[in-house]
Protein backbone atom coordinates (compact mmCIF):
# COMPACT_ATOMS: atom_id res chain seq x y z
CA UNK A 1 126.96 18.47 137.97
CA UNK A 2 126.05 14.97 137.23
CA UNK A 3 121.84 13.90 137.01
CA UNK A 4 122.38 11.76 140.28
CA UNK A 5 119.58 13.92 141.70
CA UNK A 6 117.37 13.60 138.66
CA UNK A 7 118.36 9.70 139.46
CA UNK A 8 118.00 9.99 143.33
CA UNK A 9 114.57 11.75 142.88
CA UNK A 10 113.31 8.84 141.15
CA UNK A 11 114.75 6.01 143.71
CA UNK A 12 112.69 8.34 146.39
CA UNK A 13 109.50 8.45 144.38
CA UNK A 14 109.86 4.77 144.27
CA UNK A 15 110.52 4.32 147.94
CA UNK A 16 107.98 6.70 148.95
CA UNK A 17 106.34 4.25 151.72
CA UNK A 18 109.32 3.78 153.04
CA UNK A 19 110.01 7.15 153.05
CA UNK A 20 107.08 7.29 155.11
CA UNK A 21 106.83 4.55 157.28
CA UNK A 22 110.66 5.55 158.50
CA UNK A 23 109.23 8.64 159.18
CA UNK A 24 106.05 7.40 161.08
CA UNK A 25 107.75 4.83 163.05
CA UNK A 26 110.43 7.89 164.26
CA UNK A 27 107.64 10.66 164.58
CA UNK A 28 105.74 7.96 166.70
CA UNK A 29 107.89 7.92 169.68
CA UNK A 30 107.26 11.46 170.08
CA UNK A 31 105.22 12.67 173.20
CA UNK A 32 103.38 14.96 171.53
CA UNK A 33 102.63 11.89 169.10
CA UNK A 34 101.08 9.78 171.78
CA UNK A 35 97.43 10.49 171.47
CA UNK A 36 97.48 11.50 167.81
CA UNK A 37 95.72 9.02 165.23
CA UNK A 38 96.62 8.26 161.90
CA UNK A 39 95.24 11.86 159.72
CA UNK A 40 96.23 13.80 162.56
CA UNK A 41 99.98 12.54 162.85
CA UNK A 42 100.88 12.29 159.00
CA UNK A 43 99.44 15.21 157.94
CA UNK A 44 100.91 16.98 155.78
CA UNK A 45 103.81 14.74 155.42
CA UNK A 46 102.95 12.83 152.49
CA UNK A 47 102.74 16.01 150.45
CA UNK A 48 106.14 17.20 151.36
CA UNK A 49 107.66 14.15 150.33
CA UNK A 50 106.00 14.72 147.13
CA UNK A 51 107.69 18.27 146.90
CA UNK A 52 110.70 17.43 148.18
CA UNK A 53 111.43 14.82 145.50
CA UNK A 54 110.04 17.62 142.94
CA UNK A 55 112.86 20.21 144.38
CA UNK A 56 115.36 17.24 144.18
CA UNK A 57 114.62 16.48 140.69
CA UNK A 58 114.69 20.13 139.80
CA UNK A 59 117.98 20.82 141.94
CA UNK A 60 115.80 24.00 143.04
CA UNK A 61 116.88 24.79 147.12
CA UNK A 62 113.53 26.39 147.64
CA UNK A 63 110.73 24.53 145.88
CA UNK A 64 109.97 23.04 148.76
CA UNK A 65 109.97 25.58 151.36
CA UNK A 66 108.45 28.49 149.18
CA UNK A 67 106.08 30.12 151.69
CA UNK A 68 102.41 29.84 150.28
CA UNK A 69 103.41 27.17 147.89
CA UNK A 70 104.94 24.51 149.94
CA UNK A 71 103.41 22.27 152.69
CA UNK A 72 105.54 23.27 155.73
CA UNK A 73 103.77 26.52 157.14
CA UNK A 74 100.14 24.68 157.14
CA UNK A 75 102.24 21.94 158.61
CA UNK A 76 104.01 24.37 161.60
CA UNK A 77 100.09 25.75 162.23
CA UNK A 78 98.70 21.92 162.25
CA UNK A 79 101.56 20.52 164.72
CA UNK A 80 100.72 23.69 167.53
CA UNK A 81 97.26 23.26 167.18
CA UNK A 82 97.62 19.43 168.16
CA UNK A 83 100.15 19.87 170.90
CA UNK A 84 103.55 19.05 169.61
CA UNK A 85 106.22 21.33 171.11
CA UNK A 86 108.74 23.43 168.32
CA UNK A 87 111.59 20.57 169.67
CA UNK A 88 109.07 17.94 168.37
CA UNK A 89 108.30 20.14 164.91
CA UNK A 90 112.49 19.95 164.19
CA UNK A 91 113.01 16.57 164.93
CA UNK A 92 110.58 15.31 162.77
CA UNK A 93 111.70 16.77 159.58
CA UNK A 94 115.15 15.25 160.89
CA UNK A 95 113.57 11.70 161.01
CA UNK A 96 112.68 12.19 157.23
CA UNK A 97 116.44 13.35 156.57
CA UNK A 98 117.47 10.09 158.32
CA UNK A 99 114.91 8.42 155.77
CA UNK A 100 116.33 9.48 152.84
CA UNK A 101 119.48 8.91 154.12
CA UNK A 102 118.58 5.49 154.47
CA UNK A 103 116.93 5.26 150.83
CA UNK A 104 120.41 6.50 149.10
CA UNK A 105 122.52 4.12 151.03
CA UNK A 106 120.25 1.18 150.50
CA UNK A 107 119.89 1.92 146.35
CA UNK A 108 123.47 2.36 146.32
CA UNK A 109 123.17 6.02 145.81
CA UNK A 110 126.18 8.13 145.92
CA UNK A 111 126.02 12.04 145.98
CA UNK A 112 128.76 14.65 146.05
CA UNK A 113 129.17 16.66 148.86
CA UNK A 114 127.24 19.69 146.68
CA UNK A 115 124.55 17.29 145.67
CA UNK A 116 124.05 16.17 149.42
CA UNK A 117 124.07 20.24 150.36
CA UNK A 118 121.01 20.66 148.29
CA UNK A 119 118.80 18.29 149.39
CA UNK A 120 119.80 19.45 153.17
CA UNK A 121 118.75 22.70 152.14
CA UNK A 122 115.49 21.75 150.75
CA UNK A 123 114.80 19.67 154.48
CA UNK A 124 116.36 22.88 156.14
CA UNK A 125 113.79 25.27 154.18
CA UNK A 126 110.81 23.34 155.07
CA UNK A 127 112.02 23.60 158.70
CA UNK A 128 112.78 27.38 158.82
CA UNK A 129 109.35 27.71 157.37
CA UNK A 130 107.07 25.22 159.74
CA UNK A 131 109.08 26.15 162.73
CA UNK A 132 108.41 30.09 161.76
CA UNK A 133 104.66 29.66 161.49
CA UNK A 134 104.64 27.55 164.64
CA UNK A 135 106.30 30.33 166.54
CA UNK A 136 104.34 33.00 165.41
CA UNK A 137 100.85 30.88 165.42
CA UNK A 138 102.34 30.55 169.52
CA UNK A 139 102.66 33.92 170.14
CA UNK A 140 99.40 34.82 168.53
CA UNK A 141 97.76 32.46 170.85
CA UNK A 142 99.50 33.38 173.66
CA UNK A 143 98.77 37.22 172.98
CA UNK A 144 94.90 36.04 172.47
CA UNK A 145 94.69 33.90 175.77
CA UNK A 146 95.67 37.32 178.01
CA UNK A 147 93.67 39.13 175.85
CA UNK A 148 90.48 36.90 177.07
CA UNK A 149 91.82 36.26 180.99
CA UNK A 150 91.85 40.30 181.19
CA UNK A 151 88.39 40.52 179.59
CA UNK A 152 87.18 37.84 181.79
CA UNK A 153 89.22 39.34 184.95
CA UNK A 154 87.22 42.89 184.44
CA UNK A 155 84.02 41.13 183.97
CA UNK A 156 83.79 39.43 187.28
CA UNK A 157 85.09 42.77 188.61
CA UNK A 158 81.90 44.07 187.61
CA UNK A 159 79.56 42.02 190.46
CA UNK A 160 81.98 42.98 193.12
CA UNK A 161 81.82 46.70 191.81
CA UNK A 162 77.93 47.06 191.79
CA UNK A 163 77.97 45.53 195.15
CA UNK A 164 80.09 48.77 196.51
CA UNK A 165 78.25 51.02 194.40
CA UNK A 166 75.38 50.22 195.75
CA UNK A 167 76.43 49.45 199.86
CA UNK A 168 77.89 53.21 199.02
CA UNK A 169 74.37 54.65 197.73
CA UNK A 170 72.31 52.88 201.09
CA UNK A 171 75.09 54.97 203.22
CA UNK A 172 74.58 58.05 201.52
CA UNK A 173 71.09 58.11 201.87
CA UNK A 174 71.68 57.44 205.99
CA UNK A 175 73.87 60.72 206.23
CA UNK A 176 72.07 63.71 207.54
CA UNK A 177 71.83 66.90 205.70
CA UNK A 178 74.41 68.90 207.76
CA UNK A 179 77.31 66.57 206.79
CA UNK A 180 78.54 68.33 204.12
CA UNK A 181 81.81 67.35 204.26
CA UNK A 182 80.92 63.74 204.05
CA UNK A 183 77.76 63.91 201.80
CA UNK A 184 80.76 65.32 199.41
CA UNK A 185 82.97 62.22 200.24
CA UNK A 186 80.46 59.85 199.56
CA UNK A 187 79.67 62.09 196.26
CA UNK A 188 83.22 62.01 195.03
CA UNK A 189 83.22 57.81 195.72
CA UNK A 190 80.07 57.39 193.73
CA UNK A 191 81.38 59.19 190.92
CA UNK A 192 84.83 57.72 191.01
CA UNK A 193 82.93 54.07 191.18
CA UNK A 194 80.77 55.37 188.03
CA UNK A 195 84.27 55.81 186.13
CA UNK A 196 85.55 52.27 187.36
CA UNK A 197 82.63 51.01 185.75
CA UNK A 198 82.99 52.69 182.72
CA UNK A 199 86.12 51.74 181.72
CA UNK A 200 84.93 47.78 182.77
CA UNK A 201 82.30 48.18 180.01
CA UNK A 202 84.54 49.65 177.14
CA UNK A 203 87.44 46.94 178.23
CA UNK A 204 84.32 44.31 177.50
CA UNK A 205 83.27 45.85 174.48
CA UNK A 206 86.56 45.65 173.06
CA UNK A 207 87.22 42.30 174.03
CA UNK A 208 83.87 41.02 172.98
CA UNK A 209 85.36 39.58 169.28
CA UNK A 210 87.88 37.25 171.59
CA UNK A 211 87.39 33.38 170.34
CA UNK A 212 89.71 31.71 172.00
CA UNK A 213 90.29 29.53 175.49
CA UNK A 214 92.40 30.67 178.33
CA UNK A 215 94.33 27.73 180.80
CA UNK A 216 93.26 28.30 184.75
CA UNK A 217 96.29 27.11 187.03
CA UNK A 218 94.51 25.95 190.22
CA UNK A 219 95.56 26.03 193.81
CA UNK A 220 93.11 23.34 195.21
CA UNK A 221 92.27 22.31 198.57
CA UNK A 222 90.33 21.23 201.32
CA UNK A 223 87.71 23.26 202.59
CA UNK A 224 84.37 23.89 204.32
CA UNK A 225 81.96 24.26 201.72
CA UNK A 226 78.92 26.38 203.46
CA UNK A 227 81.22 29.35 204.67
CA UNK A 228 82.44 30.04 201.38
CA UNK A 229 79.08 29.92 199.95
CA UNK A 230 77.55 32.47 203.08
CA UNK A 231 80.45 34.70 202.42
CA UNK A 232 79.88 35.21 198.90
CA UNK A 233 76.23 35.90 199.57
CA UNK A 234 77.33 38.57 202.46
CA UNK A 235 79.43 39.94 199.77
CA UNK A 236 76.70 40.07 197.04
CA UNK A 237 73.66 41.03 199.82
CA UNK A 238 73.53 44.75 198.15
CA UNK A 239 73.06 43.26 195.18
CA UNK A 240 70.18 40.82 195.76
CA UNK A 241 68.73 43.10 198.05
CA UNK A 242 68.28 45.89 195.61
CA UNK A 243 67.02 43.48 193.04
CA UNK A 244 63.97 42.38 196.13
CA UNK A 245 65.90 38.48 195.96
CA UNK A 246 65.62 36.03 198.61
CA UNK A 247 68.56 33.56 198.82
CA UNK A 248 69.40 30.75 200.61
CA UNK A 249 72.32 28.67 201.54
CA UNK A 250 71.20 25.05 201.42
CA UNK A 251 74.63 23.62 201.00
CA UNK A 252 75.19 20.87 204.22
CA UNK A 253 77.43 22.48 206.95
CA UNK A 254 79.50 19.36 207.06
CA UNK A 255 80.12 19.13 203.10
CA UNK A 256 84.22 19.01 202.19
CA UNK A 257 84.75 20.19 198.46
CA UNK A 258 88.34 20.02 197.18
CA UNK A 259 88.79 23.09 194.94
CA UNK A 260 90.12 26.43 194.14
CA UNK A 261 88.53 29.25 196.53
CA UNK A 262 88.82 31.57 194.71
CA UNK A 263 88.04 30.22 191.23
CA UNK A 264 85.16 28.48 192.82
CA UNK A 265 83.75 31.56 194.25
CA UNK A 266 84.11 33.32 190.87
CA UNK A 267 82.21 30.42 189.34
CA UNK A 268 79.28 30.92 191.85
CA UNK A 269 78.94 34.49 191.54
CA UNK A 270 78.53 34.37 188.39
CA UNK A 271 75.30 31.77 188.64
CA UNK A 272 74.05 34.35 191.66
CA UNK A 273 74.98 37.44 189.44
CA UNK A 274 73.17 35.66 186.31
CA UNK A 275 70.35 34.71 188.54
CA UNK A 276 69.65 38.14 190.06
CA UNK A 277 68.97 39.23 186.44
CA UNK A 278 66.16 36.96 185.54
CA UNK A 279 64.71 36.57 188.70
CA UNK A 280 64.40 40.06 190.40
CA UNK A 281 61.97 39.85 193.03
CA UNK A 282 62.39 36.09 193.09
CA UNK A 283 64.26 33.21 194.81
CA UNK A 284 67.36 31.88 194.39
CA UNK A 285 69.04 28.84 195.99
CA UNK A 286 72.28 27.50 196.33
CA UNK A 287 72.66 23.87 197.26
CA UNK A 288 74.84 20.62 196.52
CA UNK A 289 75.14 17.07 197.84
CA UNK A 290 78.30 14.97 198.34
CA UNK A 291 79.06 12.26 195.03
CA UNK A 292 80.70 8.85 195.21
CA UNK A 293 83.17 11.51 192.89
CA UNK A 294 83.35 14.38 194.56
CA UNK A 295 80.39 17.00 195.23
CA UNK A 296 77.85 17.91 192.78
CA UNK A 297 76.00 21.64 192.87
CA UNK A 298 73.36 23.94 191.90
CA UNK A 299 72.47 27.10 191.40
CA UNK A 300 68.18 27.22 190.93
CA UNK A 301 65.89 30.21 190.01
CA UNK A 302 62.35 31.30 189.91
CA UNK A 303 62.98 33.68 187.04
CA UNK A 304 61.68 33.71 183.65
CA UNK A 305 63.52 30.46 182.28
CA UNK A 306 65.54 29.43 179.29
CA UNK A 307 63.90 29.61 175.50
CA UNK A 308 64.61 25.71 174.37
CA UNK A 309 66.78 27.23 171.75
CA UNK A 310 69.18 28.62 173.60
CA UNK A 311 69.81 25.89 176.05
CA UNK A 312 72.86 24.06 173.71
CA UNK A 313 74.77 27.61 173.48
CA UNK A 314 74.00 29.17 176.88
CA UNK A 315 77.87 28.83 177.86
CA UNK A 316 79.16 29.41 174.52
CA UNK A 317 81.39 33.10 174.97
CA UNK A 318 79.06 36.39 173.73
CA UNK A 319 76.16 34.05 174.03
CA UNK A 320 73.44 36.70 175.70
CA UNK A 321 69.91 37.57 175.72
CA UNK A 322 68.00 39.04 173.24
CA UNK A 323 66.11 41.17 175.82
CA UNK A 324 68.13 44.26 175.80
CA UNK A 325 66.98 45.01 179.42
CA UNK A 326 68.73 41.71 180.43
CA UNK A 327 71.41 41.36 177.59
CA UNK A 328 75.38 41.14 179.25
CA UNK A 329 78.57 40.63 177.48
CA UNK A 330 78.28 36.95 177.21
CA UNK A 331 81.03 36.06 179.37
CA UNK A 332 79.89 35.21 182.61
CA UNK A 333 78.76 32.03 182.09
CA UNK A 334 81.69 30.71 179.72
CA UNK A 335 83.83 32.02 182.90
CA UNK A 336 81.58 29.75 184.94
CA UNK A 337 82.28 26.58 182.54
CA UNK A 338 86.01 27.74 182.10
CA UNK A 339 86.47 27.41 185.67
CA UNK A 340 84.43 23.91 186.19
CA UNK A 341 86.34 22.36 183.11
CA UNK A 342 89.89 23.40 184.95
CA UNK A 343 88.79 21.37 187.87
CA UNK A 344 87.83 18.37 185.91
CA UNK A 345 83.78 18.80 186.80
CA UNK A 346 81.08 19.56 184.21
CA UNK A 347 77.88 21.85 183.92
CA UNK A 348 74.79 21.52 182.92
CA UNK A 349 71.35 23.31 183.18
CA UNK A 350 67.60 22.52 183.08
CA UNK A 351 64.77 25.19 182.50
CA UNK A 352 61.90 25.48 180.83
CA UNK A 353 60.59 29.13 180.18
CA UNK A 354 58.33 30.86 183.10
CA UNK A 355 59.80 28.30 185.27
CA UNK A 356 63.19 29.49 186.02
CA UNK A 357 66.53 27.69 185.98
CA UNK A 358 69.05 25.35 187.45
CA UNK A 359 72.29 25.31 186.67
CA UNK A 360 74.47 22.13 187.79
CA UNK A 361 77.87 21.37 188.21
CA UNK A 362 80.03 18.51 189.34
CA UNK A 363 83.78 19.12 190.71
CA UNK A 364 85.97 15.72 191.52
CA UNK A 365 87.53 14.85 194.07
CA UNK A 366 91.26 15.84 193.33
CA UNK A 367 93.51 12.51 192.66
CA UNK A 368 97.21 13.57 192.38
CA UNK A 369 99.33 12.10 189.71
């Protein structure tokens, strides 16, 4: 073997920006490219030029792509966090083979076909290695994501839950003490709603170290805003009523929102359900008004308010109160942001403490691509 590579390793470390600006100008076109600036998009390309002329000059396959030494894992981590898709990750190791390509033919380089395998190898390496950690790094995320929709899922099933438990109690009480047979029914349906419950709480408890952000697919549409607001309140009536809470409907009987019913409804029970615990014996009112965007809504309280401190982190996930007697899992109101954010709306809330709460929220008018 000749030292054309210790040669070629020097013509690269001499052509270095145009190394890179080959690169950049390929990489560019990319989609997942489109939005990225200037730190984001090079990365950590410059230093695996710098390594790959190293393992050039040192004829060494591997230098480059040694896992923990070598740029390309941190590089396969950076390009899923930002949005590029594994395709995208390939290619753009490609566009630097193209650039060295260039290099050689313009300096009048000539390599045997050996001489040509190694450097491939060193650009193949640092592939197999970004492309690995990207793959993985996905399927960790993925795994995360249902990890937090099933966590969220089983809390909302909680509201729902304590509104049977308790409709099941009030019907209970009605029977008269001869029906045995049904007193025992109802008995048996308590206790099986007890174990329903249980298993909600440890599923929470497990789930409550889950950091990460889970993508809604909505199903919006047209629809009369009042009757979905006066059904959820039907369905969480056993619920306010035990907790002595007066609410009202104040949304206008002619107001059009253009949204996910279901998601939307999960949204507001989860203001109502938040509600009920710092206001029992209170008031709580629904309302919204039509936007030149869309609609914008409210949840408001008579309860015992917001401390200032807590206001910037009240939707952050596990963000609860310090009262134990009012303390939840810190979900429900993330949920309620998750699902405004999916439509394209945003939340808010003012309060000031002894003076209850309002919490706002805006949801667009849907304009199709």
């Amino acid at each position: 073997m000749t030292d054309q590579l210790a040669i070629f390793a020097i013509v690269l470390h001499e052509h270095k920006a145009v190394l890179f600006a080959r690169w950049q100008a390929g990489v560019s076109e990319l989609p997942g490219a489109a939005d990225l600036k200037g730190p984001a998009l090079r990365d950590h390309i410059p230093e695996f030029i710098d390594e790959m002329i190293a393992a050039i000059g040192h004829r060494n396959e591997a230098v480059a792509g040694c896992k923990g030494a070598g740029s390309p894992p941190e590089h396969g981590v950076q390009r899923l966090a930002v949005g590029f898709d594994i395709k995208e990750v390939v290619i753009e190791y490609n566009v630097l083979r193209g650039a060295v390509h260039h290099v050689a033919e313009h300096a009048g380089i000539t390599l045997t076909a050996q001489e040509w395998q190694i450097v491939h190898h060193i650009i193949d390496d640092a592939i197999a290695w970004a492309v690995d950690t990207f793959a993985r790094e996905q399927a960790l995320e993925l795994q995360r994501r249902r990890e937090e929709h099933f966590a969220f899922v089983a809390h909302d099933v909680r509201t729902p839950l304590s509104a049977i438990a308790l409709t099941v109690e009030l019907m209970a009480d009605d029977l008269s003490p001869s029906a045995h047979e049904s007193v025992d029914m109802f008995q048996a349906l308590q206790r099986n709603v007890k174990r329903i419950d249980e298993l909600i709480r440890r599923v929470l408890e497990e789930q409550k170290s889950v950091e990460t952000t889970e993508g809604m697919r909505l199903i919006r549409r047209d629809m009369d805003f009042w009757p979905l607001v006066h059904q959820l309140l039907q369905d969480l009536r056993p619920v306010t009523e035990a907790a002595r809470i007066m609410v009202s409907n104040k949304v206008p009987r002619h107001l059009v929102v253009n949204a996910d019913a279901g998601l939307l409804a999960r949204a507001l029970q989860n203001l109502v359900s938040n509600a009920v615990k710092f206001a029992p014996g209170g008031k709580i009112e629904i309302g919204a008004r039509e936007t030149a965007d869309g609609i914008e809504c409210w949840v408001r309280d008579d309860g015992v308010g917001i401390a200032p401190e807590r206001l910037d982190r009240i939707f952050d996930k596990l963000e609860t109160d310090v009262d134990p007697t009012r303390a939840g899992f810190g979900l429900g109101l993330a949920i309620f942001r998750q699902i405004v954010e999916a439509h394209g709306g945003r939340t808010s809330v003012e309060s000031h403490p002894g003076d209850g709460a309002t919490f706002l929220f805006t949801i667009p008018r849907h304009v199709l691509d």
